[in-house]
Each structure stands twice: as C-alpha cells, then as structure tokens.
PDB file of N, CA and C in Angstrom:
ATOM      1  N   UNK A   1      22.060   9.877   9.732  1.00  0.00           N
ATOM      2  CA  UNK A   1      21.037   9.137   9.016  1.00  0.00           C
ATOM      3  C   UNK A   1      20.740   7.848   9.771  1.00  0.00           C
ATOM      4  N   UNK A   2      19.591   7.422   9.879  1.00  0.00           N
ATOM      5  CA  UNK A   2      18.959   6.237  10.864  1.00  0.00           C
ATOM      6  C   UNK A   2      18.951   5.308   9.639  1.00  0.00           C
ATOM      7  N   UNK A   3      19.518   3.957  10.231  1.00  0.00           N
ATOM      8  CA  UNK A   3      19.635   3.093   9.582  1.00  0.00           C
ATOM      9  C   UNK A   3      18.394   2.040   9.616  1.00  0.00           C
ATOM     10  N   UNK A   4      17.139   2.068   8.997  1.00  0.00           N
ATOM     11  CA  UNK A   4      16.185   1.170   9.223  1.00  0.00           C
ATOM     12  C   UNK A   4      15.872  -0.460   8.895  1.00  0.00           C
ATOM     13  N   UNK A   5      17.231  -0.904   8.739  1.00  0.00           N
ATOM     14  CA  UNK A   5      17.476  -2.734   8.213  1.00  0.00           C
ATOM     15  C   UNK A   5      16.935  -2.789   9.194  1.00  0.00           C
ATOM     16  N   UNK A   6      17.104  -4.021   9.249  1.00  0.00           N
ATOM     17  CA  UNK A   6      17.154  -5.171  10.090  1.00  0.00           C
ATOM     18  C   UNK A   6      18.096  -6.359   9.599  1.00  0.00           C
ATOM     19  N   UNK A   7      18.875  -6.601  10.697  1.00  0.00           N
ATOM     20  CA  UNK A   7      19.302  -7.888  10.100  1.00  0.00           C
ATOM     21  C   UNK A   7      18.705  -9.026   9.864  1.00  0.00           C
ATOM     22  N   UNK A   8      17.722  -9.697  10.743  1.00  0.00           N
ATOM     23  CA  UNK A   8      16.739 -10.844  10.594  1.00  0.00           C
ATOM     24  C   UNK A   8      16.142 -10.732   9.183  1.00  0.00           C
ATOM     25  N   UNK A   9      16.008 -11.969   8.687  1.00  0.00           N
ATOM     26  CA  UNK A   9      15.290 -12.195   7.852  1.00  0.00           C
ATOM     27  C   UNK A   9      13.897 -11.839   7.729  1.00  0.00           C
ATOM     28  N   UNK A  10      12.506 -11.856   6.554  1.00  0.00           N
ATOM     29  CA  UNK A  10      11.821 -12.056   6.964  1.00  0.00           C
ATOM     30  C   UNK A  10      10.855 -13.212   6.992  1.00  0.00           C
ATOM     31  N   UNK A  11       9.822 -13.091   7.856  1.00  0.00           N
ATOM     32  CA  UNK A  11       9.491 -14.481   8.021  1.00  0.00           C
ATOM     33  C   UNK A  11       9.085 -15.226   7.104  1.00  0.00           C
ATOM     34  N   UNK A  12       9.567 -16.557   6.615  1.00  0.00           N
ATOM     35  CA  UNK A  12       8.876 -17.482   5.857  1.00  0.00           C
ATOM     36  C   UNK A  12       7.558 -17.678   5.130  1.00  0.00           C
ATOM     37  N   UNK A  13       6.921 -17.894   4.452  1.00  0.00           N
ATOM     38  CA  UNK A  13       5.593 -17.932   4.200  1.00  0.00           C
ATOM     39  C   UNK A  13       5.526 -19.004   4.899  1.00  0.00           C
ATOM     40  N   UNK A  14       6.324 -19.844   4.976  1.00  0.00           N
ATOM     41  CA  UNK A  14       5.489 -21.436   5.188  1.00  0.00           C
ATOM     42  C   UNK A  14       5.354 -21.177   6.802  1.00  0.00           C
ATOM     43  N   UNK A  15       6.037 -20.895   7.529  1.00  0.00           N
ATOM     44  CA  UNK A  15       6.013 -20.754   9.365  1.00  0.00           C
ATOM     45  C   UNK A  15       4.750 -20.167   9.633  1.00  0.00           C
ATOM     46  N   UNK A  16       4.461 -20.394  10.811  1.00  0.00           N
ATOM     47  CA  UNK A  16       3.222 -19.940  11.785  1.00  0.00           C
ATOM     48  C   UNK A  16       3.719 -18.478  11.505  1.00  0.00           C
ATOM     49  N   UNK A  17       2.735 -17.938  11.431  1.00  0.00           N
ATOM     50  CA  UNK A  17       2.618 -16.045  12.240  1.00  0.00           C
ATOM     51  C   UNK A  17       1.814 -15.785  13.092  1.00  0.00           C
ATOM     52  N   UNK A  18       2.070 -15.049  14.233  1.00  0.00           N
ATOM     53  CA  UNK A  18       1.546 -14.473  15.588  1.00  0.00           C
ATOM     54  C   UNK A  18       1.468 -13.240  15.538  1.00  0.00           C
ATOM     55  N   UNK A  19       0.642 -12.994  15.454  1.00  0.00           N
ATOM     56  CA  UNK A  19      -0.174 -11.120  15.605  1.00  0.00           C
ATOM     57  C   UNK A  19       0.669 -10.896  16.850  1.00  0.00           C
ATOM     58  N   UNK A  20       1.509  -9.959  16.779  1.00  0.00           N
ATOM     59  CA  UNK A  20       1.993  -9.097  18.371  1.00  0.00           C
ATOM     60  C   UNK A  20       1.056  -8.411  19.089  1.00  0.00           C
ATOM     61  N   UNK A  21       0.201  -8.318  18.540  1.00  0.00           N
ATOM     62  CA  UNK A  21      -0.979  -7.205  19.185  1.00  0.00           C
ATOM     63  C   UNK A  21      -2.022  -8.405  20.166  1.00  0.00           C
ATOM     64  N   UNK A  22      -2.644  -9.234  19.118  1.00  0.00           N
ATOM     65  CA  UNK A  22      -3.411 -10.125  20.103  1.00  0.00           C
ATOM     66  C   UNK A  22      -3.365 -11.646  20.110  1.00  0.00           C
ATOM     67  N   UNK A  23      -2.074 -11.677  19.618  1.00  0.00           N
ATOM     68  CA  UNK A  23      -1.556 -13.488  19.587  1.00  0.00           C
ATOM     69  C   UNK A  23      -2.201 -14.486  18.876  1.00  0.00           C
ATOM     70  N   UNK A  24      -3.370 -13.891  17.765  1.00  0.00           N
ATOM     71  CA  UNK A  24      -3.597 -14.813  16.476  1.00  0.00           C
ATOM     72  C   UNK A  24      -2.707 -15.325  15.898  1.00  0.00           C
ATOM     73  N   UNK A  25      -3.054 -16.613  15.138  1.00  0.00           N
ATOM     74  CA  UNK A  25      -2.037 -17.162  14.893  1.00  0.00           C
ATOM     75  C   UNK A  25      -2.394 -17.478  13.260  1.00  0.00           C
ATOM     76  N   UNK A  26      -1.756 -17.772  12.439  1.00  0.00           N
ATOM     77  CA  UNK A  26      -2.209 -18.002  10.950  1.00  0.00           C
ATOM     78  C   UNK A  26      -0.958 -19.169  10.363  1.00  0.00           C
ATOM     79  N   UNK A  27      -1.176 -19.902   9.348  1.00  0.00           N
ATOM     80  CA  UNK A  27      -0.350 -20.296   9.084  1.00  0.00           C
ATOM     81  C   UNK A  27      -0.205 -19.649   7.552  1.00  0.00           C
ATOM     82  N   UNK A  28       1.167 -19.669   7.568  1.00  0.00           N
ATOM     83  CA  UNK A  28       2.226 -18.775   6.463  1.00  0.00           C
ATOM     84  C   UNK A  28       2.238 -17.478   7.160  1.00  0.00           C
ATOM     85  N   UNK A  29       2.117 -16.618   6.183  1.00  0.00           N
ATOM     86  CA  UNK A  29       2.231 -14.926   6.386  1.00  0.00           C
ATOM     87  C   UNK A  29       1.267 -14.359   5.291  1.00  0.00           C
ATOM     88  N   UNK A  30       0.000 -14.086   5.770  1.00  0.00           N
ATOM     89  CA  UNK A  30      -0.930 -13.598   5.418  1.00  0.00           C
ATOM     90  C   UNK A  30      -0.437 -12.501   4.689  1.00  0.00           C
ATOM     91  N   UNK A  31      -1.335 -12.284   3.218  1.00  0.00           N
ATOM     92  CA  UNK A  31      -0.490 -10.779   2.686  1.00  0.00           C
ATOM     93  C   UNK A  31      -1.079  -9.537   2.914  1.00  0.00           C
ATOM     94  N   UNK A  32      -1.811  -9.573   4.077  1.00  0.00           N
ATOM     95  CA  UNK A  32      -3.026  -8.637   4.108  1.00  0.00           C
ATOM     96  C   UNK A  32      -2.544  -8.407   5.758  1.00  0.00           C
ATOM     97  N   UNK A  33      -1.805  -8.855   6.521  1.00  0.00           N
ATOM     98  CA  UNK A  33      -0.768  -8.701   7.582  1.00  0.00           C
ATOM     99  C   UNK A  33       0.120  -7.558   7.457  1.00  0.00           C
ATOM    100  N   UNK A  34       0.563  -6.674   8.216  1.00  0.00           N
ATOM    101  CA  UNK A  34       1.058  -5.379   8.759  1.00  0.00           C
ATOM    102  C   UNK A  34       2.818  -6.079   9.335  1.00  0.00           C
ATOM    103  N   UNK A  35       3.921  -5.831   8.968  1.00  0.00           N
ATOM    104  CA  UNK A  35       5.164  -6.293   9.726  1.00  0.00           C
ATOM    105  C   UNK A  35       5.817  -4.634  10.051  1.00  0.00           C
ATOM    106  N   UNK A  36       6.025  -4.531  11.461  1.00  0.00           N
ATOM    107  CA  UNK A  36       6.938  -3.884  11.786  1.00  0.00           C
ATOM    108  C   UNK A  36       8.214  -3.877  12.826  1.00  0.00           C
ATOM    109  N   UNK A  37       9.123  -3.248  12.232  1.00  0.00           N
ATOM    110  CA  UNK A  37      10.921  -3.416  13.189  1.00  0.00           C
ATOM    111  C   UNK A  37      10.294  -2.087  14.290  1.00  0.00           C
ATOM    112  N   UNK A  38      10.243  -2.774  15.285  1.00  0.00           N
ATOM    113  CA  UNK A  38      10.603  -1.920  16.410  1.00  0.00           C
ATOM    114  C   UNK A  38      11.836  -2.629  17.395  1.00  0.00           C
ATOM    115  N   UNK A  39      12.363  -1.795  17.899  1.00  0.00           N
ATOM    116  CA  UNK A  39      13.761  -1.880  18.493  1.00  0.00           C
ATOM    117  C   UNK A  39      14.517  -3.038  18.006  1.00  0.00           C
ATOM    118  N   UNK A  40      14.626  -2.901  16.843  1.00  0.00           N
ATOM    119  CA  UNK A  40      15.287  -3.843  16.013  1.00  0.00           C
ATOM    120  C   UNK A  40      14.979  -5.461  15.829  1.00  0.00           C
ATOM    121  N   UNK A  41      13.046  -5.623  16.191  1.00  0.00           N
ATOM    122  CA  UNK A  41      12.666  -6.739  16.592  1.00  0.00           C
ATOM    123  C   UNK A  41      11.305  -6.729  15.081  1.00  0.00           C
ATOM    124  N   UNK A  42      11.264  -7.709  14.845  1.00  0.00           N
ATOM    125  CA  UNK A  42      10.282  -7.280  13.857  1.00  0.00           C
ATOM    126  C   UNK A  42       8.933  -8.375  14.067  1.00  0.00           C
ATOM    127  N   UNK A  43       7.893  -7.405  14.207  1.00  0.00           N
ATOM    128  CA  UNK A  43       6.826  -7.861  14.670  1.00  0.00           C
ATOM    129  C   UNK A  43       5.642  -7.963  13.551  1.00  0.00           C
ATOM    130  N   UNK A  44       4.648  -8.699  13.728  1.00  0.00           N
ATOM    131  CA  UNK A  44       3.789  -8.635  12.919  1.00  0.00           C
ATOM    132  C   UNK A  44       2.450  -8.772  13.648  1.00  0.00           C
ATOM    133  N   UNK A  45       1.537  -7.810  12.296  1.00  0.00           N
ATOM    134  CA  UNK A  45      -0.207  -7.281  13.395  1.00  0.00           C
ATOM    135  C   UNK A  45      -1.078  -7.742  11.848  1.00  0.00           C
ATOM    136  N   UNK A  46      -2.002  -8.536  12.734  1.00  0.00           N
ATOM    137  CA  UNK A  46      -3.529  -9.233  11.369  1.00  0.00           C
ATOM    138  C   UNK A  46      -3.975  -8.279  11.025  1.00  0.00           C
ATOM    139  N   UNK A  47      -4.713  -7.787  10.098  1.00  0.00           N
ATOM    140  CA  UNK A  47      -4.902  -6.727   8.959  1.00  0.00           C
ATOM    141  C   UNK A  47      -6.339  -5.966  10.298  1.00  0.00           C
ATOM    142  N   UNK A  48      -6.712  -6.833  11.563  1.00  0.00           N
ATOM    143  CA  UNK A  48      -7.644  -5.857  12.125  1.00  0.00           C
ATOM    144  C   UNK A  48      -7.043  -5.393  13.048  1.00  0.00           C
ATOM    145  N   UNK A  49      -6.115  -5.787  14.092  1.00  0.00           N
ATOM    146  CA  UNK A  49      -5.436  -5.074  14.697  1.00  0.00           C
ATOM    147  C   UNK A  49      -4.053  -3.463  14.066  1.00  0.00           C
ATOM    148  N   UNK A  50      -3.808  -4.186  12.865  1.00  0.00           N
ATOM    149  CA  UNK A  50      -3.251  -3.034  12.439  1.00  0.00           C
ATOM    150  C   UNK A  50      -4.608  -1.945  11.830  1.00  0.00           C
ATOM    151  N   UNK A  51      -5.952  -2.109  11.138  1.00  0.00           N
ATOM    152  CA  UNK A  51      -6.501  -1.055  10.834  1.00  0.00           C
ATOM    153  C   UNK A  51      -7.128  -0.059  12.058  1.00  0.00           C
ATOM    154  N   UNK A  52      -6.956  -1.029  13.321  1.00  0.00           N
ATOM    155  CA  UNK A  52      -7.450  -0.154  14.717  1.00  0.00           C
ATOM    156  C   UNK A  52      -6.384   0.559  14.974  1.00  0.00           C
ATOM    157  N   UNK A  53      -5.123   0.174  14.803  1.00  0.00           N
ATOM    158  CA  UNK A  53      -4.069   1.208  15.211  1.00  0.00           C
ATOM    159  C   UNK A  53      -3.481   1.975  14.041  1.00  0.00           C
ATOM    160  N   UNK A  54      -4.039   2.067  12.833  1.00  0.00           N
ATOM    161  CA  UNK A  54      -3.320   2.660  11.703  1.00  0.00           C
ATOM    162  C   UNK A  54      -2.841   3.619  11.815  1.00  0.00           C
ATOM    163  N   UNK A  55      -2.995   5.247  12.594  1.00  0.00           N
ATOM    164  CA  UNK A  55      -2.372   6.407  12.940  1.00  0.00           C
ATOM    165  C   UNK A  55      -1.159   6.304  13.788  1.00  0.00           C
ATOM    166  N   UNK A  56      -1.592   4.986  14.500  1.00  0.00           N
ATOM    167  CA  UNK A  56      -0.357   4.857  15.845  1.00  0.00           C
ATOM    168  C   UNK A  56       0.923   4.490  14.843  1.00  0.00           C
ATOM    169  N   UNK A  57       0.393   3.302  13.651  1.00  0.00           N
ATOM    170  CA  UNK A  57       1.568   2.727  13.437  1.00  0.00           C
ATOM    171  C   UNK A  57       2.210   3.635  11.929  1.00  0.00           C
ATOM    172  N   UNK A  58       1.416   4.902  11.332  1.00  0.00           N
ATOM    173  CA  UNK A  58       1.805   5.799  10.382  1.00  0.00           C
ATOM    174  C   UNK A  58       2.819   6.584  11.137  1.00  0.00           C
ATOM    175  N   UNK A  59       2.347   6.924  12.306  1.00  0.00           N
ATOM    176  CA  UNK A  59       3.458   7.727  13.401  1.00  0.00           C
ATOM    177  C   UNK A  59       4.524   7.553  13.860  1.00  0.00           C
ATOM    178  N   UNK A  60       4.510   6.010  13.558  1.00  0.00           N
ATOM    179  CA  UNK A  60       5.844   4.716  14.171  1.00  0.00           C
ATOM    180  C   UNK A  60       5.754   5.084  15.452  1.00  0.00           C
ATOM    181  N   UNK A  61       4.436   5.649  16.093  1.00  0.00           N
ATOM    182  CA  UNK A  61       4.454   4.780  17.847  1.00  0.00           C
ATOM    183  C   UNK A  61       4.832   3.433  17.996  1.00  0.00           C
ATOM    184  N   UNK A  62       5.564   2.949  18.798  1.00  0.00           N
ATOM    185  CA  UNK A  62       5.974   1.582  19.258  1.00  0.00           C
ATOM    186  C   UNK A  62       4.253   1.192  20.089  1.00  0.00           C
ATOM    187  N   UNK A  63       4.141  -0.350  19.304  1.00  0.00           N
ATOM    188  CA  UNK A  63       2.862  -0.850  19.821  1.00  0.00           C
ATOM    189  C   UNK A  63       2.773  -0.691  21.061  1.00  0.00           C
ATOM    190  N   UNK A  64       4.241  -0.981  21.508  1.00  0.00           N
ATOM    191  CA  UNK A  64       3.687  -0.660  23.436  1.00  0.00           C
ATOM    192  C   UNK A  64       2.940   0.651  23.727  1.00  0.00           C
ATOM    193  N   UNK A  65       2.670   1.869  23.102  1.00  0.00           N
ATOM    194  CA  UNK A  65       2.183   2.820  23.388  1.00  0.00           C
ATOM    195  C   UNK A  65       0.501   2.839  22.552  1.00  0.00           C
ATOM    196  N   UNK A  66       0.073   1.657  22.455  1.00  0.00           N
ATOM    197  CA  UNK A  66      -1.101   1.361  21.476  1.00  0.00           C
ATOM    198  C   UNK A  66      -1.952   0.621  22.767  1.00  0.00           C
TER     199      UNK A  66
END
C-alpha cells in the first residue's frame, strides 16, 4: 500500500503562494488553487494552469511531464 502523506505541513493562508507551473504569485492560498505532493514535495498550480493540465494532473503525471 502507497503511503500518500506528506510530512510538511500545509501552506499557511497568510504566506505568499507560487504557482509551480508559471511562478504567479498570490498572497495567502487562494481556494480556487490546485496543491499537489509529487516526490514528496508539495506544489501548488493557480486555478488556470491547473484547468490547462486537468487530465495530466487526474492521471498524477508529475508536472514535469506537462
């Protein structure tokens, strides 16, 4: 059985967030924002970069393959 935690927390509302996809930046954590653990790193995508990749990221392709 695959264990899908993470140990990290998640991010703050109050902290900056950075889109992994195209390095927007927002302050807090938008609730309309996409977070995903890939290789045990947890990333986050702005609600347009995740609806351009929505199949990639239903599939759990790792963004690097996006």
């Amino acid at each position: 059985m695959v264990n899908e935690r993470t140990p990290e927390p998640a991010q703050p509302r109050s902290a900056a967030a950075v889109c992994s996809r195209c390095g927007t930046t927002a302050d807090g954590l938008p609730v309309t924002w996409t977070c995903s653990v890939e290789n045990g790193t947890r990333l986050y995508f702005r609600d347009t970069c995740a609806r351009d990749h929505l199949r990639s990221i239903e599939s759990r392709v790792d963004s690097a393959w996006w």
